[in-house]
C-alpha atoms as a PDB file:
ATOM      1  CA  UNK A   1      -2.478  23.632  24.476  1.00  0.00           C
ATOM      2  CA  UNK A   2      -2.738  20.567  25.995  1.00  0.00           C
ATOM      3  CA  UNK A   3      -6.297  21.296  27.179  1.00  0.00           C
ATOM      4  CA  UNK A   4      -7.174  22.399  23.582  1.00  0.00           C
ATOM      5  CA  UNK A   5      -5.789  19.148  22.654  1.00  0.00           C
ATOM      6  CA  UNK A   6      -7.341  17.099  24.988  1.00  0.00           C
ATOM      7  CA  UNK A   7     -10.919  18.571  23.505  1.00  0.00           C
ATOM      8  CA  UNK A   8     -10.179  18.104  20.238  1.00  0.00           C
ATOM      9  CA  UNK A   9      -9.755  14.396  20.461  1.00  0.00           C
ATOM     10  CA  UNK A  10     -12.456  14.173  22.606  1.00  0.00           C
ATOM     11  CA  UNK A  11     -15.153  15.134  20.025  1.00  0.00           C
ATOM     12  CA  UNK A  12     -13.318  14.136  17.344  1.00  0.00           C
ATOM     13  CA  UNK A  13     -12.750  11.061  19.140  1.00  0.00           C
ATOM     14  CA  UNK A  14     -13.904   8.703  15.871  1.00  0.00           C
ATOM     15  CA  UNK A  15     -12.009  10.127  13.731  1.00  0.00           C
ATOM     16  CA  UNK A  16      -8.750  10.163  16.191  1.00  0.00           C
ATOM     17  CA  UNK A  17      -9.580   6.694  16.487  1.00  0.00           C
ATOM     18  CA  UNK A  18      -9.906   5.526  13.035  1.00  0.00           C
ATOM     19  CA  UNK A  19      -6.674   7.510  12.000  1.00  0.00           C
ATOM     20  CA  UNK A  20      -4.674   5.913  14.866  1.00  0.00           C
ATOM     21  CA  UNK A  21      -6.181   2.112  13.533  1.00  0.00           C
ATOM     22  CA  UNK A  22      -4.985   3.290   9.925  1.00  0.00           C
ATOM     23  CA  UNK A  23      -1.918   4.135  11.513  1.00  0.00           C
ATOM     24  CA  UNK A  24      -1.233   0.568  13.273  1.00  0.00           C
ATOM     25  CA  UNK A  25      -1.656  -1.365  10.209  1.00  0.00           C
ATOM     26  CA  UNK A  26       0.131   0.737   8.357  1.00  0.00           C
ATOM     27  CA  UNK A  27       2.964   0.182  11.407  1.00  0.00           C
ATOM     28  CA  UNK A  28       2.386  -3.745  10.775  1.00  0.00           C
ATOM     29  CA  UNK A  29       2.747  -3.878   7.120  1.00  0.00           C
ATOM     30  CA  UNK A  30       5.838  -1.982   7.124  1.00  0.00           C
ATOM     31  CA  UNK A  31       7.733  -3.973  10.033  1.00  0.00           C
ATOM     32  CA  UNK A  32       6.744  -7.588   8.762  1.00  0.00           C
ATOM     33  CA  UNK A  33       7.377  -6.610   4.882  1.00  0.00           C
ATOM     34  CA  UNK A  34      11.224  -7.793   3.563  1.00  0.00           C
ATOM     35  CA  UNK A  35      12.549  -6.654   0.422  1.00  0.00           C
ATOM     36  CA  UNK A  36      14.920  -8.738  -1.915  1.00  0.00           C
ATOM     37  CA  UNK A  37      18.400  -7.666  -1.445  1.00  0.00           C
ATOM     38  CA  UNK A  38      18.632  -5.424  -4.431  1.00  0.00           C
ATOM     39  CA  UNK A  39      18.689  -1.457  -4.322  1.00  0.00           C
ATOM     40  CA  UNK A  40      15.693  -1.458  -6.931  1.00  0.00           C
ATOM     41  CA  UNK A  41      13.360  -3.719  -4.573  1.00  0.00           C
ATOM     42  CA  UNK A  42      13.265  -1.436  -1.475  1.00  0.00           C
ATOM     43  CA  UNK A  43      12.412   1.811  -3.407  1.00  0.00           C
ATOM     44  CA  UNK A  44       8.546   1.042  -2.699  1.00  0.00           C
ATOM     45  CA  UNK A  45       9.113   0.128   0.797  1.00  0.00           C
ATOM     46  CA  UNK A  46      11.564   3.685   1.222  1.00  0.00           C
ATOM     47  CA  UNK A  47       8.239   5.700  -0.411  1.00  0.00           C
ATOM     48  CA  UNK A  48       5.635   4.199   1.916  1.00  0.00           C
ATOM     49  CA  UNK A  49       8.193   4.664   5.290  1.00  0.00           C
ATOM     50  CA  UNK A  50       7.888   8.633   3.757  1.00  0.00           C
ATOM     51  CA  UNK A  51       4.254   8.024   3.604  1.00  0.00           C
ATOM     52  CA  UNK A  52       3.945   6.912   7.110  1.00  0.00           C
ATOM     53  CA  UNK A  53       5.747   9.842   9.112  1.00  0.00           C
ATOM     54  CA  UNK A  54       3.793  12.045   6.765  1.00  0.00           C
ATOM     55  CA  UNK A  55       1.103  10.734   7.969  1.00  0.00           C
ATOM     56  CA  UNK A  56       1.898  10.416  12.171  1.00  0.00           C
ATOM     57  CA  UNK A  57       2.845  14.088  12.049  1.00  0.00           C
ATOM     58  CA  UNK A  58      -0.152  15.138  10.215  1.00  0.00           C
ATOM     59  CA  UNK A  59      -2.303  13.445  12.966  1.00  0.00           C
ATOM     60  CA  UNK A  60       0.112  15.465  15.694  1.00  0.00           C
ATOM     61  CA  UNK A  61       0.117  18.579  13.520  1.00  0.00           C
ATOM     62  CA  UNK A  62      -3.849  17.884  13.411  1.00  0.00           C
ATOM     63  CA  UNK A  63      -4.363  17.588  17.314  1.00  0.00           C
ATOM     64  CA  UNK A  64      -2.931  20.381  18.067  1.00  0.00           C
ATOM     65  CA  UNK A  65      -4.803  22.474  15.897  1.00  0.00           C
ATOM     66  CA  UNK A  66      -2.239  23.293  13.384  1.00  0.00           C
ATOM     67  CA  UNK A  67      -4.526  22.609  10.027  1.00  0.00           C
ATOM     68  CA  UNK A  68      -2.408  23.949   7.401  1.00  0.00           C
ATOM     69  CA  UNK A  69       0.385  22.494   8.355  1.00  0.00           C
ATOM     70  CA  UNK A  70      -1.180  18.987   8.544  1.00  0.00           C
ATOM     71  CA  UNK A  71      -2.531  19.376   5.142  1.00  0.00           C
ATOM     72  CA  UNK A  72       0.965  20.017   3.921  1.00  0.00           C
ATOM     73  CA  UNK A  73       1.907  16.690   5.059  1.00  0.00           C
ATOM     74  CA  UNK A  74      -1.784  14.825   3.725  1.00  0.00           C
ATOM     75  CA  UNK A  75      -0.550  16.431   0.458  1.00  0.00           C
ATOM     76  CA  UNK A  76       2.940  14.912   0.930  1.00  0.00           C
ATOM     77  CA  UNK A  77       1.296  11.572   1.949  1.00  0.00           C
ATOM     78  CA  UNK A  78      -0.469  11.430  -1.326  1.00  0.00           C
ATOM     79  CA  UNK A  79       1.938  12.340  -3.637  1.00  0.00           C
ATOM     80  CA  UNK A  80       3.418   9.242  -2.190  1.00  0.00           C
ATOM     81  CA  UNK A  81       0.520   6.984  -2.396  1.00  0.00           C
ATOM     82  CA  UNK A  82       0.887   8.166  -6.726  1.00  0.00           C
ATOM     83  CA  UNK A  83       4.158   7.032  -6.493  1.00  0.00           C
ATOM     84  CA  UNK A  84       3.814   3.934  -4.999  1.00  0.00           C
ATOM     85  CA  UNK A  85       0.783   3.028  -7.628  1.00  0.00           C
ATOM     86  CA  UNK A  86       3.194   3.946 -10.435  1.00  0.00           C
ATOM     87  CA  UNK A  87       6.178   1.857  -8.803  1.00  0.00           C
ATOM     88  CA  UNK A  88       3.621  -1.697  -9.508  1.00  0.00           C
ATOM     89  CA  UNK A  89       2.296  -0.378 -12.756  1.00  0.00           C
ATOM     90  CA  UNK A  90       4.453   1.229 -15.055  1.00  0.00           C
ATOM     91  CA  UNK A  91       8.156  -0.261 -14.906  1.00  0.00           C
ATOM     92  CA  UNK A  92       9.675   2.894 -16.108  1.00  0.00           C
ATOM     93  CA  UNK A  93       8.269   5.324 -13.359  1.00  0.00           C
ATOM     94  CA  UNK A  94      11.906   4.562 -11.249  1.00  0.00           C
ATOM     95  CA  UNK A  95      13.624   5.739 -14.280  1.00  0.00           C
ATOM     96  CA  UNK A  96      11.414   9.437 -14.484  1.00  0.00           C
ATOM     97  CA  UNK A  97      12.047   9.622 -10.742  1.00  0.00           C
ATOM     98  CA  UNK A  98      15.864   9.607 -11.799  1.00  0.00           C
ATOM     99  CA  UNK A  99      14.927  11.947 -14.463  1.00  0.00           C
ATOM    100  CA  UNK A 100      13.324  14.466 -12.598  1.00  0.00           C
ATOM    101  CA  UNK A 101      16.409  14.312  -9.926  1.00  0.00           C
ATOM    102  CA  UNK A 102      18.893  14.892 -12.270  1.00  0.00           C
ATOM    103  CA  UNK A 103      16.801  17.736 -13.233  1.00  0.00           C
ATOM    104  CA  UNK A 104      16.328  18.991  -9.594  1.00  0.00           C
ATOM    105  CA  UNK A 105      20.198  18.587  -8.875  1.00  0.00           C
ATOM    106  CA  UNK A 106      21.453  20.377 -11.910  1.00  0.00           C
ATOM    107  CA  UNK A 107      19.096  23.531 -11.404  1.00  0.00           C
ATOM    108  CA  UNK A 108      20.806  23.498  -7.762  1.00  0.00           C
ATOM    109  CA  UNK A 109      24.113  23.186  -9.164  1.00  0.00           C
ATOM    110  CA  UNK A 110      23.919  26.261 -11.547  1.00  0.00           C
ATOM    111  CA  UNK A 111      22.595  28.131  -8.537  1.00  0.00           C
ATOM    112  CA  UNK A 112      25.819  27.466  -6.674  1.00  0.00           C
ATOM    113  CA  UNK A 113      28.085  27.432  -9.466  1.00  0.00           C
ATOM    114  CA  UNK A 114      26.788  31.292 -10.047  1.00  0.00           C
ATOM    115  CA  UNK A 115      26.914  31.984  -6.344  1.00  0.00           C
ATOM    116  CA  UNK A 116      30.918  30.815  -6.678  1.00  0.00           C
ATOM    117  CA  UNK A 117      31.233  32.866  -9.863  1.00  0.00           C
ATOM    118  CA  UNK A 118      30.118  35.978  -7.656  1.00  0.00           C
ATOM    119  CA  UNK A 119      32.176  34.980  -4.631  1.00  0.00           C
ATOM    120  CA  UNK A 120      34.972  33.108  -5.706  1.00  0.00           C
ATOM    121  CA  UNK A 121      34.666  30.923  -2.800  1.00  0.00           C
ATOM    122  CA  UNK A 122      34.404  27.114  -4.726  1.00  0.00           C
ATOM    123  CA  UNK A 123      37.314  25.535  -5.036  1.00  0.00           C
ATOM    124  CA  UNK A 124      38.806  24.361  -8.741  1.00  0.00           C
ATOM    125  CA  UNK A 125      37.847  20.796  -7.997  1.00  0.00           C
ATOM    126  CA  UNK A 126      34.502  21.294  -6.862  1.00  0.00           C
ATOM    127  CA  UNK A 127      33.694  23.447  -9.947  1.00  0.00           C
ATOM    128  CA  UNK A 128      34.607  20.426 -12.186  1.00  0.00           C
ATOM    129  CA  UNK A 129      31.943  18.450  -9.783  1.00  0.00           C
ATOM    130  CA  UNK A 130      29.545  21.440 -10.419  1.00  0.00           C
ATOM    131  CA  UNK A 131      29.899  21.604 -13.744  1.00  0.00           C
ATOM    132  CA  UNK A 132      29.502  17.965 -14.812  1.00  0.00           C
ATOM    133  CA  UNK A 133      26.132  17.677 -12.637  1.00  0.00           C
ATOM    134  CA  UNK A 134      25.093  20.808 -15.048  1.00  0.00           C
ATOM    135  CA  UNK A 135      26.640  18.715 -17.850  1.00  0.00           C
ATOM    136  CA  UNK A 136      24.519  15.751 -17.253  1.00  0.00           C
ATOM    137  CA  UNK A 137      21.099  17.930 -16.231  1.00  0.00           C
ATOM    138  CA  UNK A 138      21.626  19.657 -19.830  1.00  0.00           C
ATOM    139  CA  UNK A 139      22.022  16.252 -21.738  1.00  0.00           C
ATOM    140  CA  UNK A 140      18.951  14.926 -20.066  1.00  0.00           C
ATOM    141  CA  UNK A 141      16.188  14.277 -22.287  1.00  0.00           C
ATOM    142  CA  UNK A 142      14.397  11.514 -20.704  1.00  0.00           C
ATOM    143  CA  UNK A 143      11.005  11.920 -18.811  1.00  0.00           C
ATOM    144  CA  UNK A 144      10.295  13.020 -15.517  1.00  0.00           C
ATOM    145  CA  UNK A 145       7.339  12.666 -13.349  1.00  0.00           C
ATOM    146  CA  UNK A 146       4.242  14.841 -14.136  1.00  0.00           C
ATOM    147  CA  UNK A 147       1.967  13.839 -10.691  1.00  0.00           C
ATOM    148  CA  UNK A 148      -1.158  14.419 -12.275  1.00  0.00           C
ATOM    149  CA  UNK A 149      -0.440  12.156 -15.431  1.00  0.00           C
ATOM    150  CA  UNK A 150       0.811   9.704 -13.065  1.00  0.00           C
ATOM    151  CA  UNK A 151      -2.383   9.524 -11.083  1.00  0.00           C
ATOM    152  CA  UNK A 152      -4.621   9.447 -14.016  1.00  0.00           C
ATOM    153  CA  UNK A 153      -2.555   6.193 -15.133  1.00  0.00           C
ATOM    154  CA  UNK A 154      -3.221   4.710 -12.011  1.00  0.00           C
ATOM    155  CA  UNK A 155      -6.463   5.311 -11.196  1.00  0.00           C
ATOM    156  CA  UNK A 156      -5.699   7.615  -8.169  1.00  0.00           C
ATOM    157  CA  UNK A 157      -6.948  10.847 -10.000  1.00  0.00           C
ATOM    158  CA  UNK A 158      -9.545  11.485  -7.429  1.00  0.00           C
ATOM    159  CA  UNK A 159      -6.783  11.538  -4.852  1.00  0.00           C
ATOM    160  CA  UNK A 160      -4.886  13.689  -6.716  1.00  0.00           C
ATOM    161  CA  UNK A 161      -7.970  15.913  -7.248  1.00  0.00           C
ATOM    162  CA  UNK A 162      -9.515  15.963  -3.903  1.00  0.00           C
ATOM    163  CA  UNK A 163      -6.606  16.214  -1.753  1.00  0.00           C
ATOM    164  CA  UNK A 164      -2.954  16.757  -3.533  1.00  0.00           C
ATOM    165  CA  UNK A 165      -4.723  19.860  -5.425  1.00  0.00           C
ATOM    166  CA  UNK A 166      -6.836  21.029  -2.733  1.00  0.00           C
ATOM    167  CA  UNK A 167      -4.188  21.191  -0.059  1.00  0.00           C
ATOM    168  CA  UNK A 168      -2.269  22.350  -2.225  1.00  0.00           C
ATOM    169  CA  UNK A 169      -4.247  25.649  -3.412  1.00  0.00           C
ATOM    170  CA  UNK A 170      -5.637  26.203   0.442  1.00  0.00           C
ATOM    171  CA  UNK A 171      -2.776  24.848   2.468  1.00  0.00           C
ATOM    172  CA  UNK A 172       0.963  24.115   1.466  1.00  0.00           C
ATOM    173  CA  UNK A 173       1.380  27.521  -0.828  1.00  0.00           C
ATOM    174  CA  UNK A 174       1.283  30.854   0.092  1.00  0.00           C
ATOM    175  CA  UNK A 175      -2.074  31.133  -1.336  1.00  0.00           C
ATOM    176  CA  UNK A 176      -5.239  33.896  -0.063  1.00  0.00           C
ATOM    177  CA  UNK A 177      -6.864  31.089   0.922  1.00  0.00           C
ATOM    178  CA  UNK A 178      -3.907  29.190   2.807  1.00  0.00           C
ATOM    179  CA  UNK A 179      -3.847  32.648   4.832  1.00  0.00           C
ATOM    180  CA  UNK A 180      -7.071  33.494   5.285  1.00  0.00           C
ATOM    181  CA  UNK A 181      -7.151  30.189   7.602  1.00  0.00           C
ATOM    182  CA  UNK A 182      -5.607  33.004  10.117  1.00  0.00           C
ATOM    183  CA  UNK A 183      -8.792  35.399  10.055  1.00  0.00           C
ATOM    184  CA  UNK A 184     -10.858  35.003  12.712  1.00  0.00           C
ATOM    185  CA  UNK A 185     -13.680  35.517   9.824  1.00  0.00           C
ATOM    186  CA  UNK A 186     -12.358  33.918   6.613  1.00  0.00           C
ATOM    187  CA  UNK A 187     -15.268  34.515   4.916  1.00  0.00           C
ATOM    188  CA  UNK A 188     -15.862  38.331   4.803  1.00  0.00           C
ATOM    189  CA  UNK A 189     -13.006  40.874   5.174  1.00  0.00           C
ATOM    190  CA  UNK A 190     -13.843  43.515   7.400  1.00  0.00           C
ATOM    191  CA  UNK A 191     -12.714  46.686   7.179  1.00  0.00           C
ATOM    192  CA  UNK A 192     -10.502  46.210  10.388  1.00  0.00           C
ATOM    193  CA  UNK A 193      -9.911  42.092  10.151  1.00  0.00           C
ATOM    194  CA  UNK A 194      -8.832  40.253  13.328  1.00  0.00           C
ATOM    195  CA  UNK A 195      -5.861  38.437  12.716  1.00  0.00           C
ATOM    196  CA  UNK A 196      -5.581  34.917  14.755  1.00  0.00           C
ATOM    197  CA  UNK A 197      -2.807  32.704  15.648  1.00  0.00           C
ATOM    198  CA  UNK A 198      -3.041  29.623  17.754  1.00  0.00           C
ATOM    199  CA  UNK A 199      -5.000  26.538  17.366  1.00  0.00           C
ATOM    200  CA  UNK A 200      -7.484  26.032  15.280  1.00  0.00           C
ATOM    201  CA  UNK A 201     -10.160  23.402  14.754  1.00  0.00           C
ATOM    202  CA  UNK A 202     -11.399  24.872  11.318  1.00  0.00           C
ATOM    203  CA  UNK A 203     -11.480  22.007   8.523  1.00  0.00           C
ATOM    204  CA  UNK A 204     -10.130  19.836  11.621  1.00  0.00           C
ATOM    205  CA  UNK A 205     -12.377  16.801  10.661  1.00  0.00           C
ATOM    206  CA  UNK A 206     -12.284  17.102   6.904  1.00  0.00           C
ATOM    207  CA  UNK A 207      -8.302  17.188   7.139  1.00  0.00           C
ATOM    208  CA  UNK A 208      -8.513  13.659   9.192  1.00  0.00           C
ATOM    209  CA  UNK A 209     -10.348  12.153   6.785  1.00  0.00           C
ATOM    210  CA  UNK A 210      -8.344  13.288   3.904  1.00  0.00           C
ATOM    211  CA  UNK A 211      -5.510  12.015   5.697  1.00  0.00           C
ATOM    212  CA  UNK A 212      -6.880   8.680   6.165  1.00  0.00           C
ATOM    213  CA  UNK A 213      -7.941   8.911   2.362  1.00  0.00           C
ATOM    214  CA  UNK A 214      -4.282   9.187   1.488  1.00  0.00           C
ATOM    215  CA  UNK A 215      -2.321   7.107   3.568  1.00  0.00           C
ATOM    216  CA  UNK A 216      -5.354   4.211   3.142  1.00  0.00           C
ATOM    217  CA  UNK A 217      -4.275   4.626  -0.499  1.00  0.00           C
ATOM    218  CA  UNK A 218      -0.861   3.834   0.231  1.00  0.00           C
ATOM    219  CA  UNK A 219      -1.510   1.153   2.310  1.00  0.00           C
ATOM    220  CA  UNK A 220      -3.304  -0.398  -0.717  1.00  0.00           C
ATOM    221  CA  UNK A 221      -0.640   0.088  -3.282  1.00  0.00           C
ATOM    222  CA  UNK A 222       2.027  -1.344  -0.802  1.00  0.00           C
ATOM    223  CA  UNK A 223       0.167  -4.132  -0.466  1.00  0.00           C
ATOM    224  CA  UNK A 224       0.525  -4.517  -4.006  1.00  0.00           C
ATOM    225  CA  UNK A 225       4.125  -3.818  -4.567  1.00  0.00           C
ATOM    226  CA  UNK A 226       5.390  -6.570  -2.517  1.00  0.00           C
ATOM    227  CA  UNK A 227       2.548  -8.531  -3.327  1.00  0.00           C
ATOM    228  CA  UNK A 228       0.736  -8.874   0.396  1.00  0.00           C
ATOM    229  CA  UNK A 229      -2.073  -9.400  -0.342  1.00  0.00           C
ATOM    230  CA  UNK A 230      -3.650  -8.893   3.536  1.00  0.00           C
ATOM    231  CA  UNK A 231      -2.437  -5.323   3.343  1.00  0.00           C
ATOM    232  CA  UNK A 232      -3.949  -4.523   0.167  1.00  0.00           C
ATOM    233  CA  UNK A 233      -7.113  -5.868   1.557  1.00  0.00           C
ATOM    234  CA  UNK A 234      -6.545  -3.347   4.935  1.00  0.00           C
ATOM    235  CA  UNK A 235      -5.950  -0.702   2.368  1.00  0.00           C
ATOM    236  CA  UNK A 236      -8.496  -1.081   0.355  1.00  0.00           C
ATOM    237  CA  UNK A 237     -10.960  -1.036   3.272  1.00  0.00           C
ATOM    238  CA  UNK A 238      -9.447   1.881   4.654  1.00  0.00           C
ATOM    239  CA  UNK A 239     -10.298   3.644   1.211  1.00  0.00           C
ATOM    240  CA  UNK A 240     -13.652   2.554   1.105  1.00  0.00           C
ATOM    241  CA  UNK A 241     -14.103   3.964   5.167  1.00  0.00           C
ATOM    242  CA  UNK A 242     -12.511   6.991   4.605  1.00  0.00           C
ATOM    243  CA  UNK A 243     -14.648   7.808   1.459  1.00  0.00           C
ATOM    244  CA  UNK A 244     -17.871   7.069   3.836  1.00  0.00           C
ATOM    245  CA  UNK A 245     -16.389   9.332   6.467  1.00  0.00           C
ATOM    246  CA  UNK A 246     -15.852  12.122   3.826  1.00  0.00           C
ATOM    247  CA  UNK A 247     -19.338  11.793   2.412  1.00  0.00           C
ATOM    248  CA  UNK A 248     -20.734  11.435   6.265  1.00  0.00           C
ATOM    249  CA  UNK A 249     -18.777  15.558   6.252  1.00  0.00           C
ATOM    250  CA  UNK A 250     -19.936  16.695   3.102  1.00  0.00           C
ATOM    251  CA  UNK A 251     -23.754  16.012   4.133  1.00  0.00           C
ATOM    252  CA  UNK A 252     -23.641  17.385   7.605  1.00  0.00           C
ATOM    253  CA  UNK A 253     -22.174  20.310   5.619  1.00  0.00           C
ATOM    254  CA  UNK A 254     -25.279  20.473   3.119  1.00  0.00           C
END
């Protein structure tokens, strides 16, 4: 592995290298950013520090040849970015987050409320808990996040398109394509097919520089939510490199 690794880097080497620059700035903007001391002000700043290990184990993941896996995270990394657009722009997107928790923890509460009905196992008290967190999920009415609308009201649609769906159909779901990535021909199925595990440097380059798309895109919008105006300015060149690099792909491709 570490040979395999040590290849990989070598001729991706550019991309490694603009990932890892990506990656210090973003290091820099989140250790020399403060937050007001209110719980509200540090939500932005808790979404980009997701953002960031999303993105440093993606490039690990990615190194080692484990492509899927790193596109799970790119997908994670721009859901974030959405978020943190939504967090400047539309002062009620904290409140659907809340929304779609309460929504998230009452679904697991009726789970384990019928899993004590079958057992017996909860205890009086903790049904009562149970129940009200049901209680509350039933009564809620208010909106919760739809990604894709969220995107579109921020401008990040393209993101949202060209990675968050696209990982997401080939990569983080248990999708033919997502497992044809372990064929050692994905693109014809022999009668006999030879199954592969181990590294693999398939999409390696494209997944880098959908990475960098993402996390460049978060780097932008955190620039924005705490009003820094020198990160925005990183971000926003990172955006405008990693759409070069992609194009650079797409035509070596053609």
């Amino acid at each position: 592995m570490i040979s395999w690794t040590a290849s990989a880097r070598t001729k991706y080497a550019d991309l490694f290298r603009y990932a890892e620059e990506l990656n210090k700035q973003s290091m820099e903007a989140i250790g020399t950013t403060t937050t007001k001391h209110n719980p509200t002000s540090c939500i932005p700043m808790l979404v980009f520090a997701r953002a960031l290990q999303s993105y440093q184990g993606a490039i690990i993941l990615t190194e080692r040849g484990m492509i899927a896996d790193a596109r799970t995270l790119a997908r994670s990394c721009t859901e974030a970015a959405i978020a943190l657009a939504n967090l400047v722009t539309d002062p009620n997107f904290l409140d659907k987050m809340i929304s779609s928790q309460t929504r998230s923890q009452g679904m697991l509460a009726k789970l384990r409320l019928a899993a004590a009905d079958a057992t017996g196992h909860e205890g009086k008290h903790h049904r009562l808990l149970l129940e009200d967190v049901i209680r509350e999920f039933e009564e809620n009415k208010d909106p919760s996040v739809n990604w894709e609308s969220a995107a579109a009201a921020t401008g990040f649609k393209g993101i949202y398109d060209g990675i968050y769906r696209v990982t997401s159909s080939d990569s983080a779901h248990v999708t033919l394509t997502a497992l044809a990535r372990h064929l050692k021909d994905p693109y014809t199925l022999p009668e006999e097919p030879t199954v592969e595990f181990g590294p693999s440097e398939r999409d390696l380059g494209e997944t880098l520089v959908l990475l960098m798309g993402a996390m460049s895109h978060c780097l932008m919008a955190f620039g924005r939510a705490y009003r820094r105006t020198d990160v925005e300015s990183w971000g926003t060149t990172a955006v405008t490199k990693s759409a070069e690099l992609l194009e650079t792909l797409n035509s070596e491709v053609r």
